[in-house]
Structures are given as structure tokens and as C-alpha cells.
Protein backbone atom coordinates (compact mmCIF):
# COMPACT_ATOMS: atom_id res chain seq x y z
CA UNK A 1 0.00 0.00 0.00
CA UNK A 2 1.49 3.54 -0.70
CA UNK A 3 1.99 5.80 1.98
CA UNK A 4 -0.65 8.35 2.65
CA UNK A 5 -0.23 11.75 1.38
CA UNK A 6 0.05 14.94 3.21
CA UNK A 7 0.71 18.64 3.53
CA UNK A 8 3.85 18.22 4.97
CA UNK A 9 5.55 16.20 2.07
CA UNK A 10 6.04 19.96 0.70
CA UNK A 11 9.02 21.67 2.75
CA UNK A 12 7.61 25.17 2.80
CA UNK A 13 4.27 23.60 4.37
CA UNK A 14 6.07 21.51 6.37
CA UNK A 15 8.04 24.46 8.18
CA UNK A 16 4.99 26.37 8.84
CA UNK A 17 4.22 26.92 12.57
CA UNK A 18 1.39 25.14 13.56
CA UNK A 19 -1.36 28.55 13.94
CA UNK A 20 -0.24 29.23 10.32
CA UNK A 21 -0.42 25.56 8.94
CA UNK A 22 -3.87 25.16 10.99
CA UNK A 23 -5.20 27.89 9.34
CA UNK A 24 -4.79 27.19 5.52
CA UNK A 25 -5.20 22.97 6.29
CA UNK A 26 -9.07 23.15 5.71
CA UNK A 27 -8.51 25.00 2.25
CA UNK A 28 -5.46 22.50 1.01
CA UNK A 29 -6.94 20.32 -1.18
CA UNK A 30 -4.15 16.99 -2.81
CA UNK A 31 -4.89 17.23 -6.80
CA UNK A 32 -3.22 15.52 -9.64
CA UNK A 33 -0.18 16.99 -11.66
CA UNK A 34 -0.12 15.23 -15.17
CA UNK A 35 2.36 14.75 -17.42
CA UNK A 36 2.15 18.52 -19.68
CA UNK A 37 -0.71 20.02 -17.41
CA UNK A 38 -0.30 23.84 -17.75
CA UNK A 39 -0.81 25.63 -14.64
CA UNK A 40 -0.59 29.09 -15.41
CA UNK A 41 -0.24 30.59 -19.06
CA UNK A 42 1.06 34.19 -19.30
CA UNK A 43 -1.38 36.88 -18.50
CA UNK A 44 -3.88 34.73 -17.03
CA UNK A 45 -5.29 35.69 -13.57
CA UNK A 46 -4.01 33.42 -10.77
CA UNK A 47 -6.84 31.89 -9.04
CA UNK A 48 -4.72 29.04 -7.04
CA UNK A 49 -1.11 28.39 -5.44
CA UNK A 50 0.53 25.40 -5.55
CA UNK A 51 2.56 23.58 -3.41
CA UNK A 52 4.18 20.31 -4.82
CA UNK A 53 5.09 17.67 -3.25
CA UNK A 54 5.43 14.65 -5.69
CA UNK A 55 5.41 16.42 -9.31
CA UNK A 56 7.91 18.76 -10.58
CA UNK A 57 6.81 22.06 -12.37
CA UNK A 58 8.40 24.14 -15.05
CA UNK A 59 8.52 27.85 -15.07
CA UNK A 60 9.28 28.32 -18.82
CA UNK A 61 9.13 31.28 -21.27
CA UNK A 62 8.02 30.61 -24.87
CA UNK A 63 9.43 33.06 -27.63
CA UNK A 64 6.99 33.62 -30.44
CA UNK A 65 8.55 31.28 -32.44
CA UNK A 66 7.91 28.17 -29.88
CA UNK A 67 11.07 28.08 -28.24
CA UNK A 68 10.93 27.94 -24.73
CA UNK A 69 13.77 27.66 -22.29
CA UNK A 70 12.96 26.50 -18.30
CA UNK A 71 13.53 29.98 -16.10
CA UNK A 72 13.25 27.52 -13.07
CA UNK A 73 11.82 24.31 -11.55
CA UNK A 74 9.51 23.63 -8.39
CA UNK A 75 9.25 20.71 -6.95
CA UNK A 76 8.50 19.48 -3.14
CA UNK A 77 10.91 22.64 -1.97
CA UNK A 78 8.57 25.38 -3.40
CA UNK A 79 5.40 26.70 -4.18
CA UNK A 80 3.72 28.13 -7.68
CA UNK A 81 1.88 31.54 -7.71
CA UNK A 82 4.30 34.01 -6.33
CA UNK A 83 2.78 36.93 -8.38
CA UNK A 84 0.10 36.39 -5.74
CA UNK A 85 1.73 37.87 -2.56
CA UNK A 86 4.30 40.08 -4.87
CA UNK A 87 1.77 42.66 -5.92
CA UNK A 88 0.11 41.50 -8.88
CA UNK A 89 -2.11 38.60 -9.86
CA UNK A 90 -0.12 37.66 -13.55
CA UNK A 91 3.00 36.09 -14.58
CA UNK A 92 4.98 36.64 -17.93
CA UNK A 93 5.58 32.62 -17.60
CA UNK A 94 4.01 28.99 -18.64
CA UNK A 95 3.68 26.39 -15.48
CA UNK A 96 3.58 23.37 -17.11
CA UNK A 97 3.97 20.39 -15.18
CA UNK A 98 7.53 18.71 -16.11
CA UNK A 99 7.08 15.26 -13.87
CA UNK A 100 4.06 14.00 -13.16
CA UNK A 101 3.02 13.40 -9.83
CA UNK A 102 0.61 15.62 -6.75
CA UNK A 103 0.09 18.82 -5.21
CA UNK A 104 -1.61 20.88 -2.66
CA UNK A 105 -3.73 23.41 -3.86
CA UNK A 106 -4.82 26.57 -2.00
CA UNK A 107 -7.09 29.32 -3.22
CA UNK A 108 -5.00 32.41 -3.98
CA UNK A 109 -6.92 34.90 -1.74
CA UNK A 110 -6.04 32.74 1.59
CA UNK A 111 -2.34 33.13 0.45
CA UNK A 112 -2.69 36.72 -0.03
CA UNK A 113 -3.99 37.34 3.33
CA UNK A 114 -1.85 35.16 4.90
CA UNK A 115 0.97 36.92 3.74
CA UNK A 116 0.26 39.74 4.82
CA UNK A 117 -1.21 39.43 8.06
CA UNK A 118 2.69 39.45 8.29
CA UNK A 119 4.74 37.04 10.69
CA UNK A 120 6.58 33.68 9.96
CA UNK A 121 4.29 33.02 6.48
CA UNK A 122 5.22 36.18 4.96
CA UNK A 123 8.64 35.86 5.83
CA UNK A 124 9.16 32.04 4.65
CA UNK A 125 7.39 33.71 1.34
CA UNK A 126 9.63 35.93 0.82
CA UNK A 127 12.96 33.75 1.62
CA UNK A 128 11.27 31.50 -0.74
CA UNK A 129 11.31 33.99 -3.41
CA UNK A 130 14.46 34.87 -3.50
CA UNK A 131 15.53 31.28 -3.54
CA UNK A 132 13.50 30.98 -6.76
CA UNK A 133 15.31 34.38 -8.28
CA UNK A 134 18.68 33.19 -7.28
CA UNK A 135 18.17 29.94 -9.33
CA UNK A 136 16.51 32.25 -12.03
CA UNK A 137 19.40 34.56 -12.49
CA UNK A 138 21.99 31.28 -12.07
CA UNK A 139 19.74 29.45 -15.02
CA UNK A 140 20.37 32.51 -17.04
CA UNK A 141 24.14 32.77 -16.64
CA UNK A 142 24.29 28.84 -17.05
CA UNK A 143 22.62 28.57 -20.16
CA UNK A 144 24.91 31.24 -21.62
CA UNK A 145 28.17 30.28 -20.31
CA UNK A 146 28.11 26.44 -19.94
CA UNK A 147 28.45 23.52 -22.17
CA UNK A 148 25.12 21.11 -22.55
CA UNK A 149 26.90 18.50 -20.53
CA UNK A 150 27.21 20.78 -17.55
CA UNK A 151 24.08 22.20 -17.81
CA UNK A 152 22.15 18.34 -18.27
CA UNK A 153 24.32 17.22 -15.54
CA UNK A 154 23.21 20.48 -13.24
CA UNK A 155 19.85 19.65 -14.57
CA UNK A 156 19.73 16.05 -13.21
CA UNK A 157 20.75 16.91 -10.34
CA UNK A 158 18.07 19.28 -9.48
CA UNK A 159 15.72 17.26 -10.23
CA UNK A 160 16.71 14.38 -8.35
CA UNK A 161 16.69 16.64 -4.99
CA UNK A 162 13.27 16.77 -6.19
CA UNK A 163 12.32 12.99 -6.37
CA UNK A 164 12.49 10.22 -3.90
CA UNK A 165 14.11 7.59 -6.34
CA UNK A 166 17.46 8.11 -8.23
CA UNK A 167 15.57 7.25 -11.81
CA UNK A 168 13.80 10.01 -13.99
CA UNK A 169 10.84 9.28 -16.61
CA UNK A 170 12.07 11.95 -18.80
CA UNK A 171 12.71 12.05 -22.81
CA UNK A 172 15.57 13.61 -24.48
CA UNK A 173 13.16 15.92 -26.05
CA UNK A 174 11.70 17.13 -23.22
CA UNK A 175 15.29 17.81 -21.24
CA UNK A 176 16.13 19.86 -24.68
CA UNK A 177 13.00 22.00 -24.22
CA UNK A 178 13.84 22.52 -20.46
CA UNK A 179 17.32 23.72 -21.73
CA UNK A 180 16.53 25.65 -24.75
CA UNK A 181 18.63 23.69 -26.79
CA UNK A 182 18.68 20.86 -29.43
CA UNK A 183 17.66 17.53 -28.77
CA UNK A 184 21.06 16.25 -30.60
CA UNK A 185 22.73 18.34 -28.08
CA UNK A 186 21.29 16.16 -25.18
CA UNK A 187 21.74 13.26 -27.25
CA UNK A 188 25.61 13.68 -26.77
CA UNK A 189 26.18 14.89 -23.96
CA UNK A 190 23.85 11.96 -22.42
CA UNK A 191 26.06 9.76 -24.76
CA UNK A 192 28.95 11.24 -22.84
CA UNK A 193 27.58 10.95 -19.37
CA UNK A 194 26.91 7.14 -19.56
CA UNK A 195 29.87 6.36 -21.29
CA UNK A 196 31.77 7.89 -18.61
CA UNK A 197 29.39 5.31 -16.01
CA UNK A 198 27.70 8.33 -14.38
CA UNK A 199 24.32 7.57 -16.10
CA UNK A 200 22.11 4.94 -17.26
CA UNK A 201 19.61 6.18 -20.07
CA UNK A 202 17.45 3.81 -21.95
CA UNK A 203 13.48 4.49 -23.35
CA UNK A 204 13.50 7.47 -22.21
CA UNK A 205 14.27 6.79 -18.35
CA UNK A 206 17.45 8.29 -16.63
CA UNK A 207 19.22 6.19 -13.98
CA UNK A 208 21.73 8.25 -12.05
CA UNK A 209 24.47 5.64 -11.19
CA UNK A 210 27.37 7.58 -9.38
CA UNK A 211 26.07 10.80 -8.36
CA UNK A 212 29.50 12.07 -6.74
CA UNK A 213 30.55 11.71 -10.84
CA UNK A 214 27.43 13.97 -11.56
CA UNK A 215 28.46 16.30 -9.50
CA UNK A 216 31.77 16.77 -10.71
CA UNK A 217 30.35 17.20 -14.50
CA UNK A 218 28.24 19.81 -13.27
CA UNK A 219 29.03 23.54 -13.02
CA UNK A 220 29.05 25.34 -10.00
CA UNK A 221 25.80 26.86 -10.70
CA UNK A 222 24.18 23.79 -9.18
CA UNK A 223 26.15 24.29 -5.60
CA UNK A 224 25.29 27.88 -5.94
CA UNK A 225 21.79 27.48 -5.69
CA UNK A 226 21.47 24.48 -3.07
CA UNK A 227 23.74 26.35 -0.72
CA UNK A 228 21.70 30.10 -1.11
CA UNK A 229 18.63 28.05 -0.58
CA UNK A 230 19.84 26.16 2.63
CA UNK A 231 21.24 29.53 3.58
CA UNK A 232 17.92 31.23 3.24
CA UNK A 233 16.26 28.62 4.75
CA UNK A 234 18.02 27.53 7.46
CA UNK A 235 15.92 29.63 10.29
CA UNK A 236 12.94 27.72 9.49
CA UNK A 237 12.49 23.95 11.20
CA UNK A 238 10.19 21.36 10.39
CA UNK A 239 7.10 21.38 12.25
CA UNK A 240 6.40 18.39 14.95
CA UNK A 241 3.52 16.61 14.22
């Protein structure tokens, strides 16, 4: 039998004190995350937040043209919706769910007051953010500096903090939308990765083998992040239950 689901399989709800958490538990409600739902398209009012806690979601902007390139992705560290509590009920970015999977909805207008009723909720919010910004700004600098190798393998990585197994359902074409770049460019530098033992890829599942070995293919933009989120994060404990 698989173990029940809860709130606090998401780390932001799981830090909340318990007046906080007791007041938004009778408005989370568990839905589904599948495979290429879109949660928010650009310009769309935000009616819900989202906290994740077994599907990972892509923040991705999509040129006219139909490339798209992943700003950032949210998994059972984050939330969705921070236009909500920022000052404006829009986002410039596509949500589109990236690994299929659940998460805890809660109507926007609880967040919103919530946040600023002030106190440990607005303040986890807005650590939160800037966790999201820093890995923003470090995607950007990535993708323009780094080979497709280091930026898979920084990839991978980030996504397996995400998941509870050391195996992704992902396809190559998928991981080259994420990136921005060509699937042939995946192709290789997967090629490289498993020929160096790091990797297993077959069918379009990922097997991460020796993760120390990921690690060292990846940039530092991958450390960069963990650490400024841990930093950020650090004041907040997980809440007894």
C-alpha cells in the first residue's frame, strides 16, 4: 500500500508553525499533476497556489517562435503563484507540469492574506522567493556560459533533490525543451555521461548511477543554488507533528 499523502511532504508547508499551517489545512486540497498540465499561461489571472510535493513544475518562457527555455523548476521545496503575494495577480511565464506526480492546492486569496497578516508566512514567502530568483538569475548565466553536458548534468541533479528515487521518466526531447537547446545536443552529452558510467539512459528513463561523478560534470551553478537556498532557509524547522 502507498503511503498516505500529506501537507507536509512539501518543505515550505512543512516548516509552517502550527497557527499558520492550521489555518490554511481546511482550504489544502491533494490534486493531480499530469504529465504537460499547464498551470498558469502568461497573463492569465491566478486563481490558485501550488505547493508540490510529488510532481515537478516548469517555469518556462516561450518566444513567439515556440522556443521555450525552463527559467526555473519547483518541486516538493517550493510553491507556484508568487505573483500572488508580490503585488500583482499575472506572470509573464508557462507552469507546465515537467514530472508527473501531486500537489496541494490553496485558493489564492487565503495566500494573499496570509501573507500579509505578516509574521513567519510572509517571511518564509519571501525567503522562498528569492531562492526561486537566485536559481533564475543562475539558469540565465548557465545557459549562456556552460556547455550542454554541464548544464544536463546540473539539470539532473536538481531534479533528483526533487524525487524520492534516483531514476527520472524523462525524454531527451523534453530535457532539450527545459534547456533551450537541441535535442542532438542532449543526445551527446547523455552519450557522454553514460559512457563515462555516471548515467544509465534507456526508453526514455534516466538512472543516475554515481552521483558524486554527476556532480563533478556539473558547473558550479548547481552548488550555488542548493547552498543560497539552505542559507535562506536555514531559520525555518520542520514542524512536529
Amino acid at each position: 500500500m502507498p503511503a498516505p499523502h500529506s501537507p507536509g511532504q512539501n518543505r515550505l508547508l512543512a516548516v509552517l508553525p502550527a497557527a499558520e499551517f492550521e489555518r490554511l489545512a481546511p482550504h489544502l486540497e491533494l490534486v493531480p499533476m499530469r504529465l504537460g498540465d499547464c498551470l498558469y499561461e502568461p497573463g492569465g489571472q491566478l486563481q490558485h497556489v501550488y505547493f508540490p510535493t510529488t510532481a515537478i513544475v516548469s517555469l518556462l518562457y516561450i518566444l513567439e517562435s515556440g522556443v521555450s527555455a525552463e527559467l526555473a523548476g519547483v518541486g516538493n521545496e517550493g510553491m507556484l503563484g508568487i505573483s500572488l503575494f508580490m503585488g500583482g495577480d499575472t506572470t509573464s511565464s508557462t507552469a507546465v507540469v515537467q514530472t508527473a506526480g501531486q500537489a496541494y492546492r490553496l485558493p489564492g486569496r487565503l495566500l494573499k492574506e496570509a501573507f500579509n497578516r505578516g509574521g513567519p508566512m510572509q517571511g518564509l514567502l519571501l525567503r522562498y522567493t528569492q531562492v526561486l530568483l537566485t536559481q533564475i538569475a543562475q539558469n540565465a548565466a548557465c545557459n549562456r556560459f556552460h556547455s550542454i553536458e554541464q548544464q544536463l548534468s546540473r539539470w539532473l541533479l536538481a531534479t533528483l533533490d526533487r524525487l524520492p528515487a534516483n531514476e527520472l521518466v524523462m525524454t531527451q526531447e523534453l530535457v532539450a525543451s527545459a534547456l533551450g537547446v537541441r535535442r542532438e545536443g542532449i543526445t551527446e552529452a547523455a552519450g557522454n555521461l553514460q559512457r563515462a558510467g555516471v548515467i544509465s539512459y534507456r526508453r526514455g528513463h534516466i538512472s543516475v548511477i554515481e552521483r558524486p561523478g554527476l556532480e563533478s560534470r556539473a558547473c558550479e551553478c548547481y552548488a550555488v543554488v542548493r547552498k543560497e537556498s539552505g542559507r535562506l532557509l536555514s531559520d525555518f524547522r520542520i514542524r512536529e507533528t
